[in-house]
Protein backbone atom coordinates (compact mmCIF):
# COMPACT_ATOMS: atom_id res chain seq x y z
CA UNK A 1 0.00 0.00 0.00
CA UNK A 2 2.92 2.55 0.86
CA UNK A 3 4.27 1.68 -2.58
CA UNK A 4 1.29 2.73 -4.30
CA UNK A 5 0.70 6.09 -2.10
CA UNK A 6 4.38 6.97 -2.84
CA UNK A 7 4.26 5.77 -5.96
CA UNK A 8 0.64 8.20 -7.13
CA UNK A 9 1.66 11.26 -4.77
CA UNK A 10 4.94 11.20 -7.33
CA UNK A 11 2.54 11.40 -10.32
CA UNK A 12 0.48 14.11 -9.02
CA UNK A 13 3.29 16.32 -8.35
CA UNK A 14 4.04 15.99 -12.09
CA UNK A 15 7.64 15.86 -11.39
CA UNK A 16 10.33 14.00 -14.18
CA UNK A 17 11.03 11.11 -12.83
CA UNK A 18 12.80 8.19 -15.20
CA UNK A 19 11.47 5.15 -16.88
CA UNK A 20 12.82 2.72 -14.20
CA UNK A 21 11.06 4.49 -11.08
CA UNK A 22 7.90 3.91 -13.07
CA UNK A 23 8.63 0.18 -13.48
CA UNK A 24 6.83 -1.26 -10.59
CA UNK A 25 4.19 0.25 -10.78
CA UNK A 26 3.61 0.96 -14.75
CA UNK A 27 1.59 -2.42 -15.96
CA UNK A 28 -1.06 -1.62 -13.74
CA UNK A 29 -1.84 1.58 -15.06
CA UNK A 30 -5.03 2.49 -17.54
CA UNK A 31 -4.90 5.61 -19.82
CA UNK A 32 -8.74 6.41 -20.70
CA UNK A 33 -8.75 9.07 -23.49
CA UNK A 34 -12.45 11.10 -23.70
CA UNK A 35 -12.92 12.34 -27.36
CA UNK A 36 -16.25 14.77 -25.92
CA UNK A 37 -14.30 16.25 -23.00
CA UNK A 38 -10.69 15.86 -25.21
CA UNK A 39 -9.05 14.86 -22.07
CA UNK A 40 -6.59 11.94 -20.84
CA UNK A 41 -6.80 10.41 -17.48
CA UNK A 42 -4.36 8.40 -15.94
CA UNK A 43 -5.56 5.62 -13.52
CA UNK A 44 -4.06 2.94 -11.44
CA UNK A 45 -7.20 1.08 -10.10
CA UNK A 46 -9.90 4.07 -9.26
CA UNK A 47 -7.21 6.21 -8.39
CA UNK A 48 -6.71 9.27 -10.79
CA UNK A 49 -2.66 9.96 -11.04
CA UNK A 50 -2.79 12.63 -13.70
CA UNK A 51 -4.81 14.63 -16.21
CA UNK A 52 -4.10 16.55 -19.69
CA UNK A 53 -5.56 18.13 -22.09
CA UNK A 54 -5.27 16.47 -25.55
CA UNK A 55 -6.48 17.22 -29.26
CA UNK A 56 -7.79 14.11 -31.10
CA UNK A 57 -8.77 13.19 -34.63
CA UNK A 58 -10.72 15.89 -36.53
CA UNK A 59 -13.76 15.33 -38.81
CA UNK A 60 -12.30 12.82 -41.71
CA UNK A 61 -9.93 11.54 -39.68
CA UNK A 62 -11.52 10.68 -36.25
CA UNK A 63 -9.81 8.65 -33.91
CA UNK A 64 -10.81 5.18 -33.50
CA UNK A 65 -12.97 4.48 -30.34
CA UNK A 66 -12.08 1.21 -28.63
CA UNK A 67 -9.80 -0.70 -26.30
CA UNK A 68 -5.94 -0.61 -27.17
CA UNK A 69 -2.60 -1.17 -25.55
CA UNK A 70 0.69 0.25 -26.19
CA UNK A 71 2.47 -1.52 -28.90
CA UNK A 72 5.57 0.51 -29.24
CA UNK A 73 7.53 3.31 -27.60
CA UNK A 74 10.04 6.05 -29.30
CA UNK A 75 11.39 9.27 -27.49
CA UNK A 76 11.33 10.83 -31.57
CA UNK A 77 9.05 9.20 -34.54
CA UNK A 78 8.82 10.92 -37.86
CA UNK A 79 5.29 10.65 -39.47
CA UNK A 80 5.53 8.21 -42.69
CA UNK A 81 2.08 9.63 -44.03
CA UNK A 82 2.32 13.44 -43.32
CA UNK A 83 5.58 14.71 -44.83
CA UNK A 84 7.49 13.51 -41.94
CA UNK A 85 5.79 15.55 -39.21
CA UNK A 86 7.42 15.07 -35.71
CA UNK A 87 5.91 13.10 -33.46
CA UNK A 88 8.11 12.93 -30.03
CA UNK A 89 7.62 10.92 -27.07
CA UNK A 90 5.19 8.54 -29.67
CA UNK A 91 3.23 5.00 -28.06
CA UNK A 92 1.74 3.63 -30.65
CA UNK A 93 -1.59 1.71 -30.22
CA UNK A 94 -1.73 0.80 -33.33
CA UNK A 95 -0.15 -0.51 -36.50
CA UNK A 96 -2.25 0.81 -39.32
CA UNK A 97 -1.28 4.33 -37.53
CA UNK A 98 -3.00 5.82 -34.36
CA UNK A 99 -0.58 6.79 -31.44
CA UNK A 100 -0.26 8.99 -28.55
CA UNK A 101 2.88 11.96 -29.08
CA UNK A 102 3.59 15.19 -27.93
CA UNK A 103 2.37 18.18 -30.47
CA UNK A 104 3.02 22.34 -30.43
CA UNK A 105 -0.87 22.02 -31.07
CA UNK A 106 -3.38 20.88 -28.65
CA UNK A 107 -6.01 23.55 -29.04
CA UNK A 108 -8.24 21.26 -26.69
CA UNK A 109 -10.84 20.45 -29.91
CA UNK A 110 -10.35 17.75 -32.35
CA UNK A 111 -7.71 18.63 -34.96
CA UNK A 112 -5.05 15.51 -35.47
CA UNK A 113 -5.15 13.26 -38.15
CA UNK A 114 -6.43 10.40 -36.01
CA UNK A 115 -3.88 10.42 -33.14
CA UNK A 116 -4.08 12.02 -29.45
CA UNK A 117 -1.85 14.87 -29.62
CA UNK A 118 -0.50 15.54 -25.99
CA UNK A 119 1.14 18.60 -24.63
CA UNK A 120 5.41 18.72 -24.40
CA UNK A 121 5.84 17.80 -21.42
CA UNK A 122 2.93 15.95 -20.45
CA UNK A 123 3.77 13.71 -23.35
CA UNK A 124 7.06 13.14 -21.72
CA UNK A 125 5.91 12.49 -18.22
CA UNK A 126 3.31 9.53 -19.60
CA UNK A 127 6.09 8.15 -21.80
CA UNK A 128 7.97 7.91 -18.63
CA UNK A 129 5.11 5.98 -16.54
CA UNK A 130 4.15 3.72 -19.30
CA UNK A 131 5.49 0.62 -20.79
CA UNK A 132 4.28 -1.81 -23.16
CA UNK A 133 1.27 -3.14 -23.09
CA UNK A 134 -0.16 -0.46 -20.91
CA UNK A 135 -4.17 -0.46 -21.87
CA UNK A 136 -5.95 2.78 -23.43
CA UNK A 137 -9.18 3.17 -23.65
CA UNK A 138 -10.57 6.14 -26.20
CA UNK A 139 -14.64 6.48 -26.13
CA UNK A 140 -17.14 9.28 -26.26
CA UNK A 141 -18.36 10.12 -23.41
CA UNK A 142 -15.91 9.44 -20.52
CA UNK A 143 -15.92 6.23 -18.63
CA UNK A 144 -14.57 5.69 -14.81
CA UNK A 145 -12.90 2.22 -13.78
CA UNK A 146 -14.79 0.81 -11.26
CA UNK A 147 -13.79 -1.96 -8.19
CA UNK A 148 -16.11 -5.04 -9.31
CA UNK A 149 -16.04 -8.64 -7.74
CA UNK A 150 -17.70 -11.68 -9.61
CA UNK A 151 -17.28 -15.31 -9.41
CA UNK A 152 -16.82 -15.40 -12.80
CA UNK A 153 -13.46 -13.58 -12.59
CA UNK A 154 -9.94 -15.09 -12.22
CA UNK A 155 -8.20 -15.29 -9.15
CA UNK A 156 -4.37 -16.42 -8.58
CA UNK A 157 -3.79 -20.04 -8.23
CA UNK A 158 -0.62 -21.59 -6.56
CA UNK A 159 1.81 -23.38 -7.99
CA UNK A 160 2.64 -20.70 -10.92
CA UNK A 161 4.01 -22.64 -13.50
CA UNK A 162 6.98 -22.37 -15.53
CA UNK A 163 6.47 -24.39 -18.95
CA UNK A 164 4.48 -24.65 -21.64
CA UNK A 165 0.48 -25.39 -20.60
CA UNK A 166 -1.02 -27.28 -23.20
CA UNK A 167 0.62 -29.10 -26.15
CA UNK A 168 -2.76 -30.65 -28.92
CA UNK A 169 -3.21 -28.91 -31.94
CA UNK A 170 -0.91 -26.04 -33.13
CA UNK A 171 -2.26 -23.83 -35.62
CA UNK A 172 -0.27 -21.19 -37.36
CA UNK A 173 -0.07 -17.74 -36.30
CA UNK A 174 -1.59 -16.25 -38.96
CA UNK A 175 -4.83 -18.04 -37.83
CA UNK A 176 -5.22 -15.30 -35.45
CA UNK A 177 -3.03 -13.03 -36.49
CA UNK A 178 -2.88 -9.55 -39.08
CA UNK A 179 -1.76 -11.24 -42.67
CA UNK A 180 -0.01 -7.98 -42.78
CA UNK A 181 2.20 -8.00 -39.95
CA UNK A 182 2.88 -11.96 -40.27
CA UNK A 183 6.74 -12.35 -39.31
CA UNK A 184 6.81 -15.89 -38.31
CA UNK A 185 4.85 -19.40 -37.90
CA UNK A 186 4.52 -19.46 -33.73
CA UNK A 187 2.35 -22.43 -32.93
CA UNK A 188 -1.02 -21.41 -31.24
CA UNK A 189 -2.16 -24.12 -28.79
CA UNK A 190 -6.00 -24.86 -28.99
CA UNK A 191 -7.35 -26.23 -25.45
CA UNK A 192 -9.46 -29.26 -26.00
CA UNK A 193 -12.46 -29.18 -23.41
CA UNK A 194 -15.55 -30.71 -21.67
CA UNK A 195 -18.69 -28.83 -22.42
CA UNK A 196 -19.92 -26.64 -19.80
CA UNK A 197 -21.96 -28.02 -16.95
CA UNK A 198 -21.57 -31.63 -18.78
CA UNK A 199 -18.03 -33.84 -18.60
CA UNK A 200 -19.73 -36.11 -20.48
CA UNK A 201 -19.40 -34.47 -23.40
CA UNK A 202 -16.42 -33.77 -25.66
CA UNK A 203 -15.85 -31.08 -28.12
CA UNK A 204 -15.42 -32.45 -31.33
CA UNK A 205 -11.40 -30.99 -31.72
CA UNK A 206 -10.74 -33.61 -29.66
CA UNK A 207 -11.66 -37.67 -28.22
CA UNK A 208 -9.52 -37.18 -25.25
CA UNK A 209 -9.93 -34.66 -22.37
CA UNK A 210 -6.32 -32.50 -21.49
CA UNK A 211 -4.30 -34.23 -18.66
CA UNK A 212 -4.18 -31.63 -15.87
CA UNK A 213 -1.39 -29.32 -15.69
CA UNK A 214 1.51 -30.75 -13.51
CA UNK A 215 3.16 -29.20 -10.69
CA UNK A 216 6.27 -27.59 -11.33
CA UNK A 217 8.50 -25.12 -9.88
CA UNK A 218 6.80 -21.57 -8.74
CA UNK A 219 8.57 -18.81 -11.02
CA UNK A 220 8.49 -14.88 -9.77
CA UNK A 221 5.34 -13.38 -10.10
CA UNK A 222 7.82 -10.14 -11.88
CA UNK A 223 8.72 -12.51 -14.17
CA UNK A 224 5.35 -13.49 -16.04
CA UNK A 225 4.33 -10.88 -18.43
CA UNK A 226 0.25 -10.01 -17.83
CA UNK A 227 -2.44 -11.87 -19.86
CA UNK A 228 -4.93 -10.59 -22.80
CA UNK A 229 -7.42 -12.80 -22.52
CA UNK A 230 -11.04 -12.16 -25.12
CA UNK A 231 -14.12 -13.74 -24.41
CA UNK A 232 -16.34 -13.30 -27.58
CA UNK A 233 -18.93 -14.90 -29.89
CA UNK A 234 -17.52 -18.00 -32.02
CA UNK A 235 -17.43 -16.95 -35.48
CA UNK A 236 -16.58 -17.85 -38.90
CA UNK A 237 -13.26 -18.62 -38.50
CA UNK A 238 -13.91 -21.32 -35.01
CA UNK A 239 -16.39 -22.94 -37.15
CA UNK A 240 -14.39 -24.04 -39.88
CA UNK A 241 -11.84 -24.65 -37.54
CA UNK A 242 -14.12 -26.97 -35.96
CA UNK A 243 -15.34 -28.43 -39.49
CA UNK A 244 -11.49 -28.66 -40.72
CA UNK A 245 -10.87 -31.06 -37.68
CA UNK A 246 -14.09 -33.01 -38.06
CA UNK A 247 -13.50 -33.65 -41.49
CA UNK A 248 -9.81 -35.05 -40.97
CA UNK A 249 -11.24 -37.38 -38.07
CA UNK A 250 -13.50 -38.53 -41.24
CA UNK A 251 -10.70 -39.12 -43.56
CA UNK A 252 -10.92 -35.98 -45.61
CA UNK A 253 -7.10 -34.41 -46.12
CA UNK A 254 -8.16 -30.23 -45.22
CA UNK A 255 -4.41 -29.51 -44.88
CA UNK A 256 -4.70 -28.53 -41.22
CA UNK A 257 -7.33 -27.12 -38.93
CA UNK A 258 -6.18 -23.23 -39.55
CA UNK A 259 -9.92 -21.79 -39.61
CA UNK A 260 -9.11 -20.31 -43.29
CA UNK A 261 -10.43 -21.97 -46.16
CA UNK A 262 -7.95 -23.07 -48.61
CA UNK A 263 -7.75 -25.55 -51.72
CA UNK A 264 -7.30 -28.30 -49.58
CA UNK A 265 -10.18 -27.04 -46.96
CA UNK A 266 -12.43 -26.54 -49.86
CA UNK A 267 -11.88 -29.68 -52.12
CA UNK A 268 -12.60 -31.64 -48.64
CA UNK A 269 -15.61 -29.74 -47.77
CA UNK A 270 -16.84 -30.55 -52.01
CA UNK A 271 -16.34 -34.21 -51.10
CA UNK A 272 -18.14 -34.23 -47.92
CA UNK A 273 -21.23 -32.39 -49.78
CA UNK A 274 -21.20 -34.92 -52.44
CA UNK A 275 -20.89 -37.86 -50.33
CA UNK A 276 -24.24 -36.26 -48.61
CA UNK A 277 -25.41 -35.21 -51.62
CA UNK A 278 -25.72 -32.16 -50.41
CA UNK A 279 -26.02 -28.98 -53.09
CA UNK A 280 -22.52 -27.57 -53.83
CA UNK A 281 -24.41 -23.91 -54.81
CA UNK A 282 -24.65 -21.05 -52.20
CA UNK A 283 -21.53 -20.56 -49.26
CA UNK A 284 -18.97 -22.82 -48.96
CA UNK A 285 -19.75 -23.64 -45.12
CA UNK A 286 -23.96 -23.54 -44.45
CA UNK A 287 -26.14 -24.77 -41.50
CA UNK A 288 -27.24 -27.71 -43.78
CA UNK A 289 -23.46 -28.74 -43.70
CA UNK A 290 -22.68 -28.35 -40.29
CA UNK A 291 -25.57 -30.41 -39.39
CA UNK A 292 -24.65 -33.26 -41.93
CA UNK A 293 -21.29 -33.12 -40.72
CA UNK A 294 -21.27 -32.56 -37.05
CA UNK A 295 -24.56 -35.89 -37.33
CA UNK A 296 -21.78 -37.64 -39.60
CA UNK A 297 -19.21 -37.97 -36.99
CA UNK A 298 -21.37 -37.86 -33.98
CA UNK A 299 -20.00 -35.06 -32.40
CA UNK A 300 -22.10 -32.19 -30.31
CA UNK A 301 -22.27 -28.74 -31.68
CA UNK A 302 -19.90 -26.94 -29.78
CA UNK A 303 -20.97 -23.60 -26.85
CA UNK A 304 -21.80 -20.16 -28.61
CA UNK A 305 -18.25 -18.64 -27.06
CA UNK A 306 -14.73 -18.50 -27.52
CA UNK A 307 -11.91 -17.35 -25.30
CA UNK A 308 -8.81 -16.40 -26.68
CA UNK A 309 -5.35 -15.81 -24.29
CA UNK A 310 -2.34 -14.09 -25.32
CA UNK A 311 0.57 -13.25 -23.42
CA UNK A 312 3.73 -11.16 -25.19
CA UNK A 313 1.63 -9.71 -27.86
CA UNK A 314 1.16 -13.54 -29.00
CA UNK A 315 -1.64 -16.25 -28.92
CA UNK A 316 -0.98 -18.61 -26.35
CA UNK A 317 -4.53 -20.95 -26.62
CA UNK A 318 -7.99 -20.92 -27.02
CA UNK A 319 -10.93 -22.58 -26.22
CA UNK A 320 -14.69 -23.05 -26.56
CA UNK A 321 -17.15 -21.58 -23.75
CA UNK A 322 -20.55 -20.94 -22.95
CA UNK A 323 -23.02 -17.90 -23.86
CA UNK A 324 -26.17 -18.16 -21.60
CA UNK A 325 -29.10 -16.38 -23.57
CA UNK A 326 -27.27 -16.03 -26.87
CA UNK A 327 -30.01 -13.97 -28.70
CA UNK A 328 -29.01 -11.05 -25.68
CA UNK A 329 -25.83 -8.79 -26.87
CA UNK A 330 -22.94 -9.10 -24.44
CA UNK A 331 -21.49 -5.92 -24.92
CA UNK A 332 -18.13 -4.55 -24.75
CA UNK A 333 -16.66 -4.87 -21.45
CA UNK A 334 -12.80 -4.37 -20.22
CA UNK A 335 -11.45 -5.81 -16.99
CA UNK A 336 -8.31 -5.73 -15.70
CA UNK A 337 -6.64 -7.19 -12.45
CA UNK A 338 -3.98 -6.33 -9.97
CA UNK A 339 -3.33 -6.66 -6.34
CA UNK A 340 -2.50 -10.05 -7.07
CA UNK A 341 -1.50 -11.86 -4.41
CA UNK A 342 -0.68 -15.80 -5.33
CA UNK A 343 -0.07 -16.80 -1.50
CA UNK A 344 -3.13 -16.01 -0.43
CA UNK A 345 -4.92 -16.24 -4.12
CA UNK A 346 -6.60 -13.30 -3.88
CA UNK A 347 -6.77 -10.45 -6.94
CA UNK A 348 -8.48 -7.08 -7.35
CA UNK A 349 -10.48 -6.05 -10.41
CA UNK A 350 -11.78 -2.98 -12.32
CA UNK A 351 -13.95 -2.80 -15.24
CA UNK A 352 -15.12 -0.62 -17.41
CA UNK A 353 -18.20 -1.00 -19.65
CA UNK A 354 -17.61 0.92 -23.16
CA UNK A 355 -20.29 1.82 -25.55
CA UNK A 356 -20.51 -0.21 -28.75
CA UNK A 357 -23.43 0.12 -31.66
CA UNK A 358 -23.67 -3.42 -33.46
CA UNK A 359 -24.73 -2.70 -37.12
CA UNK A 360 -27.95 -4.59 -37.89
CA UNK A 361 -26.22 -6.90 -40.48
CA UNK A 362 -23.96 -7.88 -37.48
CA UNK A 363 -26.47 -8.47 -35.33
CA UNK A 364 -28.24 -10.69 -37.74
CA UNK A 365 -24.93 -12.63 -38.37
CA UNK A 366 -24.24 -13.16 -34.55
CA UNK A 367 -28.08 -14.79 -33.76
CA UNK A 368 -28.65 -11.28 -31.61
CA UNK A 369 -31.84 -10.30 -31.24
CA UNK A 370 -31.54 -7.90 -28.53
CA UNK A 371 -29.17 -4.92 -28.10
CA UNK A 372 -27.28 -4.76 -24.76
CA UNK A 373 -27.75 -1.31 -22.95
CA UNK A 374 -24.54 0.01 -21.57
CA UNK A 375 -25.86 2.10 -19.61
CA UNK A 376 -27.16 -0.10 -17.34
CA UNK A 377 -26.86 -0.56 -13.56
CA UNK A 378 -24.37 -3.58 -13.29
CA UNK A 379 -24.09 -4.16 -17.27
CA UNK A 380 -20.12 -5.68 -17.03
CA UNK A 381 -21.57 -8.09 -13.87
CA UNK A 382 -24.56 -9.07 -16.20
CA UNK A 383 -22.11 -10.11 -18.92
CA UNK A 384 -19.78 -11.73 -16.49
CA UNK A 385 -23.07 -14.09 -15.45
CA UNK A 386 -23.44 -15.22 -18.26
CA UNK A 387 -20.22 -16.90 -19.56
CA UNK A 388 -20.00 -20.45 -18.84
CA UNK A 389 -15.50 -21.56 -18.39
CA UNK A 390 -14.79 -24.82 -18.09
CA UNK A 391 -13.00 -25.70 -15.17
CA UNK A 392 -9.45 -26.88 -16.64
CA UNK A 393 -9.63 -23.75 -18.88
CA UNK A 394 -9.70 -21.56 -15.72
CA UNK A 395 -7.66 -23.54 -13.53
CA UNK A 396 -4.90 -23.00 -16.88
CA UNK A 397 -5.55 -19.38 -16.56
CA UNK A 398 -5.33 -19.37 -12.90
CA UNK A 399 -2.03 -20.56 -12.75
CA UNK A 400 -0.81 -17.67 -15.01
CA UNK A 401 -2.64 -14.62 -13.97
CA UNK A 402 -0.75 -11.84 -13.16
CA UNK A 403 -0.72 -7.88 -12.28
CA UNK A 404 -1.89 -6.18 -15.76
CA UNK A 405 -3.82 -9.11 -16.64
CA UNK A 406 -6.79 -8.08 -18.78
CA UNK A 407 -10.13 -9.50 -19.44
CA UNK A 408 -12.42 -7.72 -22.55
CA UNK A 409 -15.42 -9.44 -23.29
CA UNK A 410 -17.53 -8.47 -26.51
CA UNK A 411 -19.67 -9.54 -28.96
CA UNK A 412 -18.23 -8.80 -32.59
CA UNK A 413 -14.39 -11.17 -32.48
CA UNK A 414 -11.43 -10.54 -33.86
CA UNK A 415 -10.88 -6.79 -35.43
CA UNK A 416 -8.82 -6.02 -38.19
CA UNK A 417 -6.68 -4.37 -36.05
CA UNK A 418 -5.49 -7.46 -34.11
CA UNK A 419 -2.75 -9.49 -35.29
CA UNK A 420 0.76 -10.24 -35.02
CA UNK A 421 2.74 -8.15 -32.38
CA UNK A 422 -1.01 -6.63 -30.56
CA UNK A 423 -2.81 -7.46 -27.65
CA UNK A 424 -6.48 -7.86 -28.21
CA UNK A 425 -7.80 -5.11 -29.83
CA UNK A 426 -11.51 -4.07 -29.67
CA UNK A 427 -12.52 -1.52 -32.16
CA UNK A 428 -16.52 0.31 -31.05
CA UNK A 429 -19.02 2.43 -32.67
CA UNK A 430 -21.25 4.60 -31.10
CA UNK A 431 -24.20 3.98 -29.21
CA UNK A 432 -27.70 5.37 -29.52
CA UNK A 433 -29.57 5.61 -26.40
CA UNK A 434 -33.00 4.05 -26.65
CA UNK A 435 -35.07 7.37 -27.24
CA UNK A 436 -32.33 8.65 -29.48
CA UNK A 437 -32.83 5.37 -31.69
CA UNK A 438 -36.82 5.69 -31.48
CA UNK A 439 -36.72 9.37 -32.70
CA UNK A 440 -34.18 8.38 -35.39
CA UNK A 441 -37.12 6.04 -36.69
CA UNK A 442 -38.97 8.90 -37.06
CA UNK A 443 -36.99 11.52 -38.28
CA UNK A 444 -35.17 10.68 -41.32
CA UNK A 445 -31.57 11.76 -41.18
CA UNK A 446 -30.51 14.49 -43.52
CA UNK A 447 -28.98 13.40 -46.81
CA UNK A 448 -25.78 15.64 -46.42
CA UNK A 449 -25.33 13.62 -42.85
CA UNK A 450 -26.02 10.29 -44.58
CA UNK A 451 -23.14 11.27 -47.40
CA UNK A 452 -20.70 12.27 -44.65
CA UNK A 453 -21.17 9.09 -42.36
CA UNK A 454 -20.72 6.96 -45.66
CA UNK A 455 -17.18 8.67 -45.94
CA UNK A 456 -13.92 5.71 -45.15
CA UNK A 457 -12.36 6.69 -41.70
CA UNK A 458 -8.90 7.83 -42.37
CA UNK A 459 -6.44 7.29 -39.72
CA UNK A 460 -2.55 8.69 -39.62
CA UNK A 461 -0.30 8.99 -37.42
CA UNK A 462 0.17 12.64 -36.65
């Protein structure tokens, strides 16, 4: 506790202190960035440790709203899409080119070309606090991290272990990962479980449930870098993951279970539909084939959910989990943990509940039938409720959980945005509130809005 007092009094009193006095402390901290009120906040828990002023993205090239983490630090970047503009003391968020950097103008209203200009020597001070990975959160209307405690939430488990967790399927990185930030082939691990609520039952990517992790020797809780962890709706890629590995069990050659449909995946998938003579016209993967094909080899269809873990800015494993209520939007949620105290296997979380407008051709894609309201009294414990883990799954986590750790749970996957070299990256829209949306029924929006909302974001960093 003295370490944190000392540690925030030093922040407030805004004095330069270096990298390394920050250390401790730094992968704790959350940097929430209001676009209305075009301010920063520093917190570590519910504790505010600075403010600033900032300028973000101005109309036609608006900032993305979303949850991010720093991918990269430099005391001096150049800008390589705006004739080389400065851009010191720069943490990027992300790669297609949104950062935080110091500017000579932050006139307090939107005016960047999509990243959060900071003043001199604010930018400076943050740079100093922060390190890699550090989360930032940019929405609307500001949001406050608040002290939650759930069941559903993980808490340290003893022994911490130092090898690798799970060792079945390896899929290639780019399975997850950006195609355009590919550098290598690092195996993700996929975690074969029980369905929720019923051992009896095996997911189809595997016959054999995962031998429990042994106990090995207890590493330094310094030395294990914080999880990303993403709890989200399965979605086109898990299901021809799961149809890839069904199909092999049947004798069909798919050329690994990768979730992307090449020549191999496709021939296989042709063979399949002719041995069920089953039409070959409309999408390559439909309900009529799943069915055939999960009836074929006698599997279960697998839980709604997916959770995802990465640790390093790479995926570690993944896993199928349950969605009570499916037809119910989750929402975008954001938790992360510190306080954590493996001994006594006790943790402290904050979450933060962040706005996010699902289009209606998403919605209709994902099975939801009704909106989530962010707004809400308790929305991030509601969400929490209703994920079903299975017990080795958390037990896996458990045993890796650290200070920094994050949790976001949402409805929409994978963004764009995520890929090689990122934590998870959640990417929102805004929300209408309920009367807002019922007046919009009403009132037709103006075709010179309409034209400008069909405009392509442009982001830049600068």
């Amino acid at each position: 506790m003295l370490r944190r007092l000392v540690f925030g009094l030093g922040l407030l009193s805004a004095t330069m202190l270096s990298h390394a006095a920050f250390a401790e402390g730094a992968r704790t901290l959350q940097i929430i960035v209001s676009k209305d009120k075009q301010s920063l906040v520093v917190y570590d828990g519910e504790t505010v440790l600075t403010t600033s002023k900032v300028s973000t993205g101005k109309q036609g090239h608006t900032t993305p709203s979303g949850i991010f983490s720093i991918l990269e630090k430099q005391k001096y970047h150049e800008s390589n899409l705006y004739s080389n503009a400065p851009m010191p003391w720069m943490q990027r968020l992300t790669w297609s080119g949104i950062a935080l950097h110091e500017s000579n103008s932050v006139p307090n209203y939107p005016a960047s070309h999509g990243c959060v200009r900071m003043p001199g020597a604010f930018a400076k001070s943050l740079f100093q606090m922060t390190e890699r990975g550090a989360h930032v959160i940019i929405t609307d209307a500001p949001v406050v991290p608040q002290l939650i405690e759930n069941a559903n939430l993980f808490l340290p488990r003893k022994p911490l272990p130092t090898g690798p967790l799970l060792s079945h399927v390896q899929l290639r990185t780019s399975s997850i990962g950006s195609s355009s930030r590919q550098v290598d082939s690092k195996p993700v691990e996929v975690a074969m479980n029980v369905v929720p609520n019923n051992p009896s039952i095996v997911h189809p990517t595997t016959d054999a449930r995962p031998a429990p992790t042994q106990p090995v020797a207890a590493a330094k809780e310094d030395d294990v870098a914080p999880l990303r962890i993403l709890i989200t709706r399965r979605g086109e890629r898990e299901t021809l993951m799961d149809a890839q590995i069904l199909l092999q069990q049947l004798g069909f050659d798919t050329g690994g279970g990768d979730g992307f449909a090449g020549p191999m995946t496709r021939s296989a998938i042709a063979g399949f539909k002719r041995w069920k003579n089953l039409s070959p016209k409309g999408a390559l993967v439909t309900p009529e084939f799943l069915a055939s094909l999960y009836e074929t080899a006698g599997k279960p269809r697998p839980p709604m959910g997916q959770i995802m873990v990465r640790q390093n800015f790479q995926p570690l494993f993944e896993a199928p989990v349950g969605i009570k209520d499916p037809e119910i939007a989750l929402g975008t949620h954001f938790f992360s943990v510190d306080k954590v105290e493996r001994k006594e296997e006790t943790a402290e979380w904050h979450s933060v509940t962040v706005p996010n407008g699902l289009s209606a051709a998403m919605k209709q894609r994902l099975g939801i039938t009704v909106a989530d309201d962010p707004y809400a009294p308790g929305a991030a414990t509601q969400a929490l409720n209703r994920i079903e883990i299975p017990a080795d799954i958390r037990d896996r986590i458990e045993t890796l959980i650290s200070d920094g750790s994050s949790l976001t749970i949402n409805d929409q996957g994978i963004g764009q945005d995520t890929g090689d070299g990122t934590d998870f990256i959640t990417v929102t829209q805004p929300v209408q509130r309920v009367a807002e949306a019922q007046a919009s029924i009403t009132r037709p929006q103006p075709v010179s809005q309409r034209r400008t909302a069909a405009k392509p974001r442009a982001y830049g960093l600068y």
